[in-house]
Protein backbone atom coordinates (compact mmCIF):
# COMPACT_ATOMS: atom_id res chain seq x y z
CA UNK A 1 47.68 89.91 59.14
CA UNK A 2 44.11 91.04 60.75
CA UNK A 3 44.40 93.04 63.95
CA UNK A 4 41.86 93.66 66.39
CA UNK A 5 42.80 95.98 68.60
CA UNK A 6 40.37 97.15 71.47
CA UNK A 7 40.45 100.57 73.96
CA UNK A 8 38.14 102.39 75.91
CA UNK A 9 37.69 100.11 78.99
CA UNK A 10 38.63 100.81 82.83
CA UNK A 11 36.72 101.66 86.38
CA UNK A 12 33.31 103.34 86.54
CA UNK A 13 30.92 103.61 89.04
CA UNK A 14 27.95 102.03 88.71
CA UNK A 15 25.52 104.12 86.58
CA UNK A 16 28.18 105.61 84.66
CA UNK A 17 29.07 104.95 81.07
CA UNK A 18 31.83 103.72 78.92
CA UNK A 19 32.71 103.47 75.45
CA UNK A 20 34.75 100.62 73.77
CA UNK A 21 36.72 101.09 70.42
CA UNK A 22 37.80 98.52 68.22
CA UNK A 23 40.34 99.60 65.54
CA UNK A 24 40.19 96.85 62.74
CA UNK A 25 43.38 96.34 60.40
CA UNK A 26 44.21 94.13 57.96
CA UNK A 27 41.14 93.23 56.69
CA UNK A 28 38.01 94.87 54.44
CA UNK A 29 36.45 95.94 57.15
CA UNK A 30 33.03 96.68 55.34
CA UNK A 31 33.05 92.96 54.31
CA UNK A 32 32.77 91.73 58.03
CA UNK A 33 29.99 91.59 60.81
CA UNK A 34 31.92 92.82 63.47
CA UNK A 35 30.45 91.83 67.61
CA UNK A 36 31.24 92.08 70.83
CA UNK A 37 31.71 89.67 73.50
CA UNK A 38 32.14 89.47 77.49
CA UNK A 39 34.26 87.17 79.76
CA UNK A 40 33.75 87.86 83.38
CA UNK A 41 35.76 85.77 86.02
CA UNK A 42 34.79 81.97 86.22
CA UNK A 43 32.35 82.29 83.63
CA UNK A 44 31.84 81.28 79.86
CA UNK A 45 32.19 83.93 76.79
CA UNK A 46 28.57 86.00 76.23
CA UNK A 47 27.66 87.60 73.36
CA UNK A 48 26.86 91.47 73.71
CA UNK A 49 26.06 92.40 70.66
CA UNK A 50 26.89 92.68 67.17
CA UNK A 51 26.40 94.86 63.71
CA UNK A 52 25.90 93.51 60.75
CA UNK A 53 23.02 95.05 58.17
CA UNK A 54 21.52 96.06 61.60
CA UNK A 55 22.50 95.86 65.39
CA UNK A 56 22.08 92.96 67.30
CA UNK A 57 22.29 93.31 71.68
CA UNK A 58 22.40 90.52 74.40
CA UNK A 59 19.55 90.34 76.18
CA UNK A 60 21.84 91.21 79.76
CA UNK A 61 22.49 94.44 77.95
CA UNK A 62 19.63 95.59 75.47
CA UNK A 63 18.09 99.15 76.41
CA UNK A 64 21.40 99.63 77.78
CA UNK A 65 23.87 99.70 74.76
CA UNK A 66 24.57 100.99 71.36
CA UNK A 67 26.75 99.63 68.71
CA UNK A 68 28.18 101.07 65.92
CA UNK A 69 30.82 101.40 63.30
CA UNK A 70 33.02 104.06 61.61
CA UNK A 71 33.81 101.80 57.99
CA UNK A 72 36.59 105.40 56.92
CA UNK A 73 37.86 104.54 60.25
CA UNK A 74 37.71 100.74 60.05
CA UNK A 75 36.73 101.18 63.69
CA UNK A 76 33.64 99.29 66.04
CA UNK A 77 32.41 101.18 68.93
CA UNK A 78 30.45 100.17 71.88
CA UNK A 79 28.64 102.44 74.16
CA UNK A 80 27.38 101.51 77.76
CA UNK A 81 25.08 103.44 79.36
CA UNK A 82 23.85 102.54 82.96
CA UNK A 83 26.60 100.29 84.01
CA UNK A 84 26.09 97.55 86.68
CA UNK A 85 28.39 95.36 88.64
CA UNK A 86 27.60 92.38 86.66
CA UNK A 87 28.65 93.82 83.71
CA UNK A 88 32.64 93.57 85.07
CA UNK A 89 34.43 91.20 82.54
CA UNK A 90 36.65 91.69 79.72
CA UNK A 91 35.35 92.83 76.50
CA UNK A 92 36.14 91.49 73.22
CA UNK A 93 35.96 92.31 69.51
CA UNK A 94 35.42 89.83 67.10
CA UNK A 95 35.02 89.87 63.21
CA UNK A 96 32.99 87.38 61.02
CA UNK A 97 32.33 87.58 56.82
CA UNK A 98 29.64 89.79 56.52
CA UNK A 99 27.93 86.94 53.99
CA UNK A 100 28.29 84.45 56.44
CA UNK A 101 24.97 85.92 58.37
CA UNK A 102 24.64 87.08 61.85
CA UNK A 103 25.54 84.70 64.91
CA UNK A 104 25.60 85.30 68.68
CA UNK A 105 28.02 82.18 69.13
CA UNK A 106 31.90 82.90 69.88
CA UNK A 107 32.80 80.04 67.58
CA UNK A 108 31.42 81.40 64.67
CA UNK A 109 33.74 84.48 64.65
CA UNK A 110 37.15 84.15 62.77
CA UNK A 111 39.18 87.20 64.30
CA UNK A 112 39.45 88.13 67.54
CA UNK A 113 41.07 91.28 69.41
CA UNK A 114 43.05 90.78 72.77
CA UNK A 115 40.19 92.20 74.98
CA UNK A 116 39.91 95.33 77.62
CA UNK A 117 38.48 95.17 80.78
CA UNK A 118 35.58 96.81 81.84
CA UNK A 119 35.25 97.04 85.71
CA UNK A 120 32.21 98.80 87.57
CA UNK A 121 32.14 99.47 91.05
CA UNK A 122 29.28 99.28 93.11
């Protein structure tokens, strides 16, 4: 059974910084392209970024973020720098076959964690 299980979110001012884990289980984790995605309130699911061969960023949060992954850990990590308002919303792992190719659309990702919210006050 695949698990994604994501940490790391909670309040921070804006200009601070977070950083999101994403513990992987069940699954070869080196096989998969693993991304992150965004839901804020009343609005649709937005790719943030992603690592496959290389990283990947959204353009609401290029210059602004840094993915990467731990594959002894079997762990994705996502670090915000320069937080904003806007970037309030729940954040989501997600997990696609490596060999499938890169994609910035939700639907094209198999496994999915719960999410953790990320909220920035102005």
């Amino acid at each position: 059974q695949v698990q994604l299980v994501e940490s790391g979110g909670g309040l921070v001012q804006a200009g601070g910084s977070l950083r999101l884990s994403c513990a992987a289980s069940g699954l070869t984790f080196s096989d998969y392209t693993m991304a992150w995605f965004r839901q804020a309130p009343g609005k649709e699911r937005e790719f943030v970024s992603a690592l496959r061969w290389r990283a990947y960023y959204g353009d609401s949060v290029k210059g602004r973020s840094t993915i990467s992954r731990d594959n002894a850990k079997n762990t994705v990590y996502l670090e915000m720098n320069s937080l904003k308002p806007e970037d309030t919303a729940v954040y989501y792992c997600a997990a696609r076959p490596r060999w499938q190719g890169f994609s910035y659309r939700e639907y094209d990702y198999t496994y999915w964690g719960q999410g953790t919210q990320v909220t920035v006050s102005s």
